[in-house]
N, C-alpha and C. Protein backbone atom coordinates (compact mmCIF):
# COMPACT_ATOMS: atom_id res chain seq x y z
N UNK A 1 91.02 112.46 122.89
CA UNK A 1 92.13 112.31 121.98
C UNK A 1 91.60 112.42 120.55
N UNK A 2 92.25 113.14 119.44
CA UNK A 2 92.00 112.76 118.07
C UNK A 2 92.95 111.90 117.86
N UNK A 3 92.00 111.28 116.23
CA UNK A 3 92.52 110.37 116.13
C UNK A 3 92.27 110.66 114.42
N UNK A 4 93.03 109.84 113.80
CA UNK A 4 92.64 109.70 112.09
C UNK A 4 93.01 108.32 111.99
N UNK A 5 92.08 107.61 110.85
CA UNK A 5 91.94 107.00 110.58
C UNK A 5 91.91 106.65 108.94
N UNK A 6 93.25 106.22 108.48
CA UNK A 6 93.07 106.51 106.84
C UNK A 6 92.84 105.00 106.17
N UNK A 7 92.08 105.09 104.96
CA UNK A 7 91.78 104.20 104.11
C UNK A 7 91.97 105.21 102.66
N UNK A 8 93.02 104.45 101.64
CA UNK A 8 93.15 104.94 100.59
C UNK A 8 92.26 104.96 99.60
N UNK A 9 91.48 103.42 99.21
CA UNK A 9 90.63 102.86 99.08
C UNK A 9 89.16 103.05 99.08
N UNK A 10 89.00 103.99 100.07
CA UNK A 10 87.48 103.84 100.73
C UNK A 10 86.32 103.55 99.80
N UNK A 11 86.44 104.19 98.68
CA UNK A 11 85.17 103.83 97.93
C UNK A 11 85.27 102.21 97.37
N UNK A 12 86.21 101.59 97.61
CA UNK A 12 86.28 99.91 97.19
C UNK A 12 85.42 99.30 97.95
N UNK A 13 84.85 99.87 98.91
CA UNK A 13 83.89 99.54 99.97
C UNK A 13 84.52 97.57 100.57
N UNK A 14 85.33 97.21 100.58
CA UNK A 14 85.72 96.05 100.67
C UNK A 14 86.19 95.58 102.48
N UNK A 15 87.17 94.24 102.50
CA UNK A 15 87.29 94.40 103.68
C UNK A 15 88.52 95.18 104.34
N UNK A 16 89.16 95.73 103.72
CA UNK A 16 90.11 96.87 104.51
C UNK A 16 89.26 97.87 105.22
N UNK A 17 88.28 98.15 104.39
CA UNK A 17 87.69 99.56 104.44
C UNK A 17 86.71 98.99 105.31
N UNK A 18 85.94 97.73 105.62
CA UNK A 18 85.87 97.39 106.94
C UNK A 18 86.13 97.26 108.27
N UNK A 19 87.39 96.68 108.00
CA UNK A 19 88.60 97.45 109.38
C UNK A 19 88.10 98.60 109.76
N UNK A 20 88.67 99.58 108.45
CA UNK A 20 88.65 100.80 109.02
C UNK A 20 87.58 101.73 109.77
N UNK A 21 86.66 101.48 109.09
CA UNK A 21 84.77 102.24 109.12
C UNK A 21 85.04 101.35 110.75
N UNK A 22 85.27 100.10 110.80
CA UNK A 22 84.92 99.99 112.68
C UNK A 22 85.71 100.17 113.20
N UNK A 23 87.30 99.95 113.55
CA UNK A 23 88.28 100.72 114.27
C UNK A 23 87.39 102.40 114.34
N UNK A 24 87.03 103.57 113.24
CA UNK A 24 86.47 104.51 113.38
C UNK A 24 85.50 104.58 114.60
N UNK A 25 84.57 103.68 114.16
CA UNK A 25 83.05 103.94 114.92
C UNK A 25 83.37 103.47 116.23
N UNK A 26 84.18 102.56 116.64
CA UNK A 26 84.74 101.88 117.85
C UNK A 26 85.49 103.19 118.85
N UNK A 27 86.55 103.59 118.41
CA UNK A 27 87.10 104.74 118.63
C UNK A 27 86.11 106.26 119.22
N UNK A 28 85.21 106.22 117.83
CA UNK A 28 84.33 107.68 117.94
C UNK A 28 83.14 106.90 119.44
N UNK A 29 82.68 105.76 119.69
CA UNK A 29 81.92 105.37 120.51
C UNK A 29 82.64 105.35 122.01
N UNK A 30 84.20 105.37 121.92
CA UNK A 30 84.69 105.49 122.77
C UNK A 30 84.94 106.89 123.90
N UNK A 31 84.87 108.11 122.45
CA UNK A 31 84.83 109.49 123.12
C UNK A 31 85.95 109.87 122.39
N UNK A 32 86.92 109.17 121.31
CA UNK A 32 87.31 110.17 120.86
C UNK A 32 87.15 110.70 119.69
N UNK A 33 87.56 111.91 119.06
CA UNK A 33 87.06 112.53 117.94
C UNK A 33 88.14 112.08 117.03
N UNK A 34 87.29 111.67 116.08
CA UNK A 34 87.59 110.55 115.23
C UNK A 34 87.69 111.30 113.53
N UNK A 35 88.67 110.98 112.68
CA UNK A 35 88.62 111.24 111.53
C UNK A 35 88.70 110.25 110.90
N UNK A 36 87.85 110.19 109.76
CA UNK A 36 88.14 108.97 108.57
C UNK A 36 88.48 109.84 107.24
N UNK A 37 89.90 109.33 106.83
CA UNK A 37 90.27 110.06 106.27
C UNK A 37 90.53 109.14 104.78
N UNK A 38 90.54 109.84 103.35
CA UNK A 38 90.51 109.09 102.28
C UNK A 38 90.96 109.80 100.95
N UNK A 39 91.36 109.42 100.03
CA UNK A 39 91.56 110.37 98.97
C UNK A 39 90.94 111.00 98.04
N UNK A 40 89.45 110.36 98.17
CA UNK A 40 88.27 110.41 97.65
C UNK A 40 87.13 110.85 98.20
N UNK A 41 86.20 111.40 97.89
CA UNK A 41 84.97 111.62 98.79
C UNK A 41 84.38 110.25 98.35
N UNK A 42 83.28 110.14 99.42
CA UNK A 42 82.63 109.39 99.61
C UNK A 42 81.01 109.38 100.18
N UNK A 43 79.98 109.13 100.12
CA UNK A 43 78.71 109.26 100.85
C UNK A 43 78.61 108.67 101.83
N UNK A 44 78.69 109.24 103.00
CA UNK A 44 79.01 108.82 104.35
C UNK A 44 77.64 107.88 104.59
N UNK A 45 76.36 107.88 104.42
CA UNK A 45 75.16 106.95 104.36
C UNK A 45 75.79 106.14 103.76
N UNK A 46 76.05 105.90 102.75
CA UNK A 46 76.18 104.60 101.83
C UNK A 46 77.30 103.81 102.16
N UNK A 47 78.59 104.11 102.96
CA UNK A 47 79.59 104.14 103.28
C UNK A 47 78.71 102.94 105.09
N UNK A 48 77.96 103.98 105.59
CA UNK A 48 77.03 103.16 107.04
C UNK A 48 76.64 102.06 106.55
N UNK A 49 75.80 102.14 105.38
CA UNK A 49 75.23 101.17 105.36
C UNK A 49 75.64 99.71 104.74
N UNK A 50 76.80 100.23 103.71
CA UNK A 50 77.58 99.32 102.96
C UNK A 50 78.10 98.20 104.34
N UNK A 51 78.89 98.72 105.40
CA UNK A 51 79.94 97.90 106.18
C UNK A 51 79.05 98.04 107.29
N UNK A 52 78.10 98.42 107.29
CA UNK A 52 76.97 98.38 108.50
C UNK A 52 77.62 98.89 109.53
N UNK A 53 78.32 99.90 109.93
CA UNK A 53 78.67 100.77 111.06
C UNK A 53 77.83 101.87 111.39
N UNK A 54 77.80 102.79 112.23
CA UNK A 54 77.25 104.30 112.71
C UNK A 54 78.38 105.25 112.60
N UNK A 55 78.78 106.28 112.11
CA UNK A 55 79.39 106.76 112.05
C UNK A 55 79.29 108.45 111.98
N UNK A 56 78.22 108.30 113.05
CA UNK A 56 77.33 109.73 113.34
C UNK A 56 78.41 110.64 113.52
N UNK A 57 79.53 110.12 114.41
CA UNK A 57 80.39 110.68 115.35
C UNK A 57 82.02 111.17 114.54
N UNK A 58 81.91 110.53 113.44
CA UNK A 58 82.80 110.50 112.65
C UNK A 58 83.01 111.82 111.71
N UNK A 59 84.49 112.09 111.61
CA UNK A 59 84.27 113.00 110.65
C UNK A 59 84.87 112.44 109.16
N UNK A 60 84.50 113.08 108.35
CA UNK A 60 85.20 112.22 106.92
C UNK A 60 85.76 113.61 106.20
N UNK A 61 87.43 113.11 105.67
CA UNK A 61 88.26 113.97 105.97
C UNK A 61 88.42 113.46 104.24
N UNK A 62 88.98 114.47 103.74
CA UNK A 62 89.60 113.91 102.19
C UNK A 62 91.43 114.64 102.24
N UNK A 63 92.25 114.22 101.88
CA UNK A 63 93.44 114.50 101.39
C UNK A 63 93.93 114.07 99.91
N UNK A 64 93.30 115.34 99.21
CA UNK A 64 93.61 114.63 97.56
C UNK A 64 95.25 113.89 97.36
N UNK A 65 95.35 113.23 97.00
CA UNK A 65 96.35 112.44 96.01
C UNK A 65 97.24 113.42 95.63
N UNK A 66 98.76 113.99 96.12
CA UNK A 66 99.23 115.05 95.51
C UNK A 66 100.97 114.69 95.37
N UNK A 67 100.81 113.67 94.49
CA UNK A 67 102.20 113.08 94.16
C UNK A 67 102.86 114.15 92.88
N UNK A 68 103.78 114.12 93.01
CA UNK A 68 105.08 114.63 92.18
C UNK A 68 105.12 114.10 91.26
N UNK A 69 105.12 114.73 89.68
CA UNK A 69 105.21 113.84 89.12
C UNK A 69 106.04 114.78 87.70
């Protein structure tokens, strides 16, 4: 199954974005292909090591911010 997984946030590195990084790695350890998705890039190492997950399996997805304005 895919799956996505969004955090708006992600670089706040906080505890939402905790949730999320393990719901991800939980999911991707499960077998399915997993997106973490965000509005921002991010350094997927620093991102592991910040919330201490693996996220080998993960893909990291960006959807810029594209409000109307």
């Amino acid at each position: 199954m895919k799956i996505g997984v969004y955090s708006k946030w992600i670089e706040s590195l906080g505890g939402g974005e905790k949730v999320a990084t393990t719901m991800a790695e939980a999911l991707s350890e499960a077998g399915h292909e997993v997106d973490l998705i965000s509005q921002v890039e991010v350094d997927k190492e620093t991102l592991e090591k910040k919330m201490g997950v693996n996220l080998a399996k993960v893909k990291l997805t960006i959807w810029p911010d594209r409000r109307l304005e």
